[in-house]
N, C-alpha and C. Protein backbone atom coordinates (compact mmCIF):
# COMPACT_ATOMS: atom_id res chain seq x y z
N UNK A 1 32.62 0.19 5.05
CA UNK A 1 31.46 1.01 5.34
C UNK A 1 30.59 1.11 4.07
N UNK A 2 29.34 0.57 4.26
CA UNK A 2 28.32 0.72 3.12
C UNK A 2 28.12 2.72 2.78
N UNK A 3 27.26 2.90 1.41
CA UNK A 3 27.34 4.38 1.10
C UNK A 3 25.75 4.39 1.38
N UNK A 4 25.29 5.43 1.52
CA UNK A 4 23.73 5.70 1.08
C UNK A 4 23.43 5.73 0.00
N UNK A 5 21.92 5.31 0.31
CA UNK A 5 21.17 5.15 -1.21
C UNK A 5 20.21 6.05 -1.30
N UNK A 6 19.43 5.88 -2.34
CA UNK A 6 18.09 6.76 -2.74
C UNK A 6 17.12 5.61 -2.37
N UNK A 7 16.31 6.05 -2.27
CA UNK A 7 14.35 5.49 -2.04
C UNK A 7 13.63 6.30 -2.44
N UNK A 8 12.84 5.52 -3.61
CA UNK A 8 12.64 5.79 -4.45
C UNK A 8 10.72 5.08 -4.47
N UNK A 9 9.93 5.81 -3.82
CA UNK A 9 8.76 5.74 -3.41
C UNK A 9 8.04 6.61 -4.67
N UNK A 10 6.96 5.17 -5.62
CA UNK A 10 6.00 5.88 -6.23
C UNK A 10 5.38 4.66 -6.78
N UNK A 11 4.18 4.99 -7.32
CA UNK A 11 3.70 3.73 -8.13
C UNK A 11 4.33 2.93 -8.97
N UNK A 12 5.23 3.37 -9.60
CA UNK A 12 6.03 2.04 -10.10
C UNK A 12 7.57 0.76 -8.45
N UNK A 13 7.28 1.36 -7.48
CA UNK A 13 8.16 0.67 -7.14
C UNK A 13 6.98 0.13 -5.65
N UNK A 14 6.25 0.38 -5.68
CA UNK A 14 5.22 -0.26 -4.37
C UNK A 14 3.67 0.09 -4.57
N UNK A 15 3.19 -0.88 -3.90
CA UNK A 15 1.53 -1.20 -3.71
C UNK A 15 0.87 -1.93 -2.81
N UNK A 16 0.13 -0.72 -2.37
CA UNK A 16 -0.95 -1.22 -1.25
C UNK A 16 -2.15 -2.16 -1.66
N UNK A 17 -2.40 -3.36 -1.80
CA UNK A 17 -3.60 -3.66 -1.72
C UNK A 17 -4.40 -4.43 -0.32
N UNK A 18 -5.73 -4.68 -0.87
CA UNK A 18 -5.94 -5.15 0.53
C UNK A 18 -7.38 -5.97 0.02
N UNK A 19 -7.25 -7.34 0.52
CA UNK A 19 -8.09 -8.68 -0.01
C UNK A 19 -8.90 -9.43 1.30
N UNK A 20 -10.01 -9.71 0.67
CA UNK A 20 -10.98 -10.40 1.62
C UNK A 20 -11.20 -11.89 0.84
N UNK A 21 -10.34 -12.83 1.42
CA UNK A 21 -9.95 -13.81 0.96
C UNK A 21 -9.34 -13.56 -0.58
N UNK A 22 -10.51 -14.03 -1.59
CA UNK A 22 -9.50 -14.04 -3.10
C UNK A 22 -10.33 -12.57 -3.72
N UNK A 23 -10.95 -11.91 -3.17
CA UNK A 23 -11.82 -10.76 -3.32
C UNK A 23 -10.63 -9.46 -3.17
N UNK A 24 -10.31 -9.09 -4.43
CA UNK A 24 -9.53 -7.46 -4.02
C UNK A 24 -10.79 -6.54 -3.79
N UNK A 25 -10.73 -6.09 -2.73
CA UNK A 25 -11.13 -4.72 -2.63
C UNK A 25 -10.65 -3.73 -2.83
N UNK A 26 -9.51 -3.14 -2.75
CA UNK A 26 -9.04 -2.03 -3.09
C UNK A 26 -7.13 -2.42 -3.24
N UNK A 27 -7.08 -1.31 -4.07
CA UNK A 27 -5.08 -1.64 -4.18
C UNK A 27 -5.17 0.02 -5.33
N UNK A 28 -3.72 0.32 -4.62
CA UNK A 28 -2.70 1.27 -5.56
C UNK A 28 -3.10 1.27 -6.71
N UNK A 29 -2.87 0.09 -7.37
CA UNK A 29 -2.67 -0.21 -8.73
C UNK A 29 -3.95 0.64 -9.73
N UNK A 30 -5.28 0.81 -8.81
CA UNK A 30 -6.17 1.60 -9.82
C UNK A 30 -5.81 2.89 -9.80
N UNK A 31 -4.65 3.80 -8.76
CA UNK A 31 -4.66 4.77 -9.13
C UNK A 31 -3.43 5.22 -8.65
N UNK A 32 -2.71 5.78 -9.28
CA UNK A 32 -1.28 6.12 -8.61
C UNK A 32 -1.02 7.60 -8.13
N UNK A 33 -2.16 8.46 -8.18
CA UNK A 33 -2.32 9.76 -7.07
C UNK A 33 -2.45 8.96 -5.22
N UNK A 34 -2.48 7.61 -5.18
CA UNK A 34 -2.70 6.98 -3.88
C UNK A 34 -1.67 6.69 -3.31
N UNK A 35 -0.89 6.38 -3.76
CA UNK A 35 0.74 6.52 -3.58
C UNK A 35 1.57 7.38 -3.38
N UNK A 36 1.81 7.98 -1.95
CA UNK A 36 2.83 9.07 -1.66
C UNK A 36 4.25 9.77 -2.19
N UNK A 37 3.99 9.64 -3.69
CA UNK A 37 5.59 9.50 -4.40
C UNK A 37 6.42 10.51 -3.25
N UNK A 38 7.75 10.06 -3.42
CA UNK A 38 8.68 10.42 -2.35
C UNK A 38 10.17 10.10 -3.11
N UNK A 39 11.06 10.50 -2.87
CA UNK A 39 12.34 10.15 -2.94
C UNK A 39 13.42 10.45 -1.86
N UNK A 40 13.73 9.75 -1.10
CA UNK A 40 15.09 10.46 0.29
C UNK A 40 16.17 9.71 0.07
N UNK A 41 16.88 10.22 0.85
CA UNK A 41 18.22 9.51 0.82
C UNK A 41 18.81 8.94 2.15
N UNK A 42 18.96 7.46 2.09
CA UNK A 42 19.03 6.88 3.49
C UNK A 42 20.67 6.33 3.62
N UNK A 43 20.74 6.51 5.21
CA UNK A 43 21.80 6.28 4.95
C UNK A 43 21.73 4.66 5.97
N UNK A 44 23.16 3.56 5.71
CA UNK A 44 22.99 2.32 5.61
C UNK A 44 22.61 2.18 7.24
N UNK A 45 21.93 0.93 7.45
CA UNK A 45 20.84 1.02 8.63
C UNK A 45 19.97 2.04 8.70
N UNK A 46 19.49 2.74 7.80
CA UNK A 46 18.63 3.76 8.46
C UNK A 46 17.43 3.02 7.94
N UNK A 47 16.39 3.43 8.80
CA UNK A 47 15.06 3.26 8.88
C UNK A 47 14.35 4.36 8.07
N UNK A 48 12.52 4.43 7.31
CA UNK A 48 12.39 5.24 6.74
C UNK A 48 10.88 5.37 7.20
N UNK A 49 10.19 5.87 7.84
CA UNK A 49 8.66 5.39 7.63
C UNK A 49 7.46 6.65 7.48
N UNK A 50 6.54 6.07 6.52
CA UNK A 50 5.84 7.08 6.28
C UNK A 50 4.33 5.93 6.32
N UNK A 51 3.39 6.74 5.96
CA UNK A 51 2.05 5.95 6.42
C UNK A 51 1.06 6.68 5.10
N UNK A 52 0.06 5.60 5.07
CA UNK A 52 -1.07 6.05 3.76
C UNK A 52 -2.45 5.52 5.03
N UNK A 53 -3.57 6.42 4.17
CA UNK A 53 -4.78 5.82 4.45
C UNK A 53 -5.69 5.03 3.44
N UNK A 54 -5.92 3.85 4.40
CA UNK A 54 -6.84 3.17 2.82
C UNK A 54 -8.42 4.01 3.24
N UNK A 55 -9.04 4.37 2.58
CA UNK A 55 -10.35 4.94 2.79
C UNK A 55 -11.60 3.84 3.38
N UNK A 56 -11.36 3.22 3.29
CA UNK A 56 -12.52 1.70 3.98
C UNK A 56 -13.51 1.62 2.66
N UNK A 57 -13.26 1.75 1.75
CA UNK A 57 -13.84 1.43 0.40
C UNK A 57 -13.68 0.60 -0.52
N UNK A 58 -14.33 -0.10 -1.39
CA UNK A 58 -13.88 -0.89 -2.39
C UNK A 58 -13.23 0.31 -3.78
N UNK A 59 -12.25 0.10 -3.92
CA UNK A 59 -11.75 0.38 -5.92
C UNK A 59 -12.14 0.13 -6.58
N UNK A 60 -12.53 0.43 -7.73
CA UNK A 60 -13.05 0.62 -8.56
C UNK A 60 -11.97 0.53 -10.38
N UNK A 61 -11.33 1.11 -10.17
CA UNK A 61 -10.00 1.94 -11.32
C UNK A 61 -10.89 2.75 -11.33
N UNK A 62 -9.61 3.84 -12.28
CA UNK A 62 -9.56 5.25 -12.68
C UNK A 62 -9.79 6.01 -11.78
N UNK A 63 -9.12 5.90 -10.15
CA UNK A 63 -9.21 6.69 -9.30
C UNK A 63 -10.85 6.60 -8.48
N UNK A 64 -11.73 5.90 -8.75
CA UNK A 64 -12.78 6.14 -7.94
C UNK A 64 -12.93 4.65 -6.85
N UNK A 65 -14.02 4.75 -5.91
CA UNK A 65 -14.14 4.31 -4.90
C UNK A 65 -15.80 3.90 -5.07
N UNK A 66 -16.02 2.83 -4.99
CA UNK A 66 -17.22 2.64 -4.38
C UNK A 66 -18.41 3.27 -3.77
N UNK A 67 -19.57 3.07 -3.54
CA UNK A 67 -20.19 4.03 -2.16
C UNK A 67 -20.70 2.64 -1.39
N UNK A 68 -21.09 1.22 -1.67
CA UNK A 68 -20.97 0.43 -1.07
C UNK A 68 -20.05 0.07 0.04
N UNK A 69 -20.98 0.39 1.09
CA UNK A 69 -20.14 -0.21 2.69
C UNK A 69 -19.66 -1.43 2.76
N UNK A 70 -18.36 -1.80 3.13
CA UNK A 70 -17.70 -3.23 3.58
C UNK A 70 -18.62 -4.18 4.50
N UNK A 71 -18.84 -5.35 4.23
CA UNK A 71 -19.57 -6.30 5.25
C UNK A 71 -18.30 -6.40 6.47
N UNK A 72 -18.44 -6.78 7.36
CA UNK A 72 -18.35 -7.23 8.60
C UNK A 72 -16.90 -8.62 8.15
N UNK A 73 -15.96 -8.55 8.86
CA UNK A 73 -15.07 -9.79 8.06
C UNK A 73 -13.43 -9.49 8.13
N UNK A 74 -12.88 -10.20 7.36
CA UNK A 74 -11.57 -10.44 7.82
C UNK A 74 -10.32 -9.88 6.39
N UNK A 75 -10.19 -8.77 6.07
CA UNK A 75 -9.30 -8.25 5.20
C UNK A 75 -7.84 -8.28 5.36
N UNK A 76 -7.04 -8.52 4.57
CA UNK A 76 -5.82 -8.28 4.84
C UNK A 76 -5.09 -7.27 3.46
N UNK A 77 -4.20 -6.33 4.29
CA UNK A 77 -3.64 -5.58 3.47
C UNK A 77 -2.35 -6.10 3.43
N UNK A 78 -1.76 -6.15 2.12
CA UNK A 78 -0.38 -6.39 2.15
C UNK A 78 0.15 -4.92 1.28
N UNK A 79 1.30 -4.82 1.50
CA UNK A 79 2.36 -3.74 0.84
C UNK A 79 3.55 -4.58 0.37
N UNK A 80 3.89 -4.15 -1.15
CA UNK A 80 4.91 -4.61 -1.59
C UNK A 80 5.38 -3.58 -2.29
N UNK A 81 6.80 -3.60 -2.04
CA UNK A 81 7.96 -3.04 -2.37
C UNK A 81 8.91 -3.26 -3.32
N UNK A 82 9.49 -2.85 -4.27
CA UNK A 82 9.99 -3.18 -5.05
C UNK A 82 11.52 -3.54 -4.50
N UNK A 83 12.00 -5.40 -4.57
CA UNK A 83 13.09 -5.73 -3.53
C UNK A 83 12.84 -5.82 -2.35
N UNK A 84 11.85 -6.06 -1.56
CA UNK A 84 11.67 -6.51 0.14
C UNK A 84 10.65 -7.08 -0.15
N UNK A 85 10.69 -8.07 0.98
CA UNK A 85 9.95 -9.18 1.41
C UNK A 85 8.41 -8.14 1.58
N UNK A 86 7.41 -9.17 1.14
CA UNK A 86 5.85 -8.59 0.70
C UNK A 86 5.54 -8.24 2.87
N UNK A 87 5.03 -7.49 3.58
CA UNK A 87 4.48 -6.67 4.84
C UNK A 87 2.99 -7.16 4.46
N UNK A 88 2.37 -8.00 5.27
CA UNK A 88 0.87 -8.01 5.68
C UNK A 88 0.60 -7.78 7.03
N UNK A 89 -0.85 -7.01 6.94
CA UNK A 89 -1.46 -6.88 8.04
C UNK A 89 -2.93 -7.39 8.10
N UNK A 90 -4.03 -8.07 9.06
CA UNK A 90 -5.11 -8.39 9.34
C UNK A 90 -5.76 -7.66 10.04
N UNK A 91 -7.02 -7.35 9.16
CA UNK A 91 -7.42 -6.49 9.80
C UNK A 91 -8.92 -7.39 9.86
N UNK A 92 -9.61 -6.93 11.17
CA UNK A 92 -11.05 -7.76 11.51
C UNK A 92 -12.36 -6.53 11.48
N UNK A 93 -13.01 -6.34 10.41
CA UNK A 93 -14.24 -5.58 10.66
C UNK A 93 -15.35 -5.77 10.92
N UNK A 94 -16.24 -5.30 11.98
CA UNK A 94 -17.36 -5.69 12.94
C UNK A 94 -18.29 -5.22 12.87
């Protein structure tokens, strides 16, 4: 029987970004108040899920955002985790 572990959710162990082709628009990495720090304790097979909002803005660093609106187009956000396989999603804006 495996034991439980800790998860260990904060800017140093994951990051949201999200790219329009080789174009970052926005990611974690400029600010780590964007990142839900968290710590639980899971036990083996357990599942964990929690959710962020990206604001529909470009980043900037040092915590700020753009006021320039996104064109129309094809973004993808990926999430990486520190130890699991990189999670993308496509997103299409119209």
């Amino acid at each position: 029987m495996s034991e439980a572990c800790q998860l260990m959710l904060d800017e140093k162990t994951f990051e949201l970004r999200i790219y329009s082709g080789t174009d970052r628009i926005w990611t974690t990495d400029h600010c780590a108040a964007w990142v839900p720090a968290k710590t639980t304790t899971l036990q083996p097979e357990q599942a964990h899920e929690w959710s962020m909002t990206w604001p529909g803005l470009r980043s900037d660093g040092d915590c700020s955002l753009t006021d320039t609106p996104l064109r129309a187009g094809t973004y993808v956000a990926t999430a990486l985790f520190q130890q699991a396989d990189p999670v993308q999603l496509v997103m299409r804006l119209r």
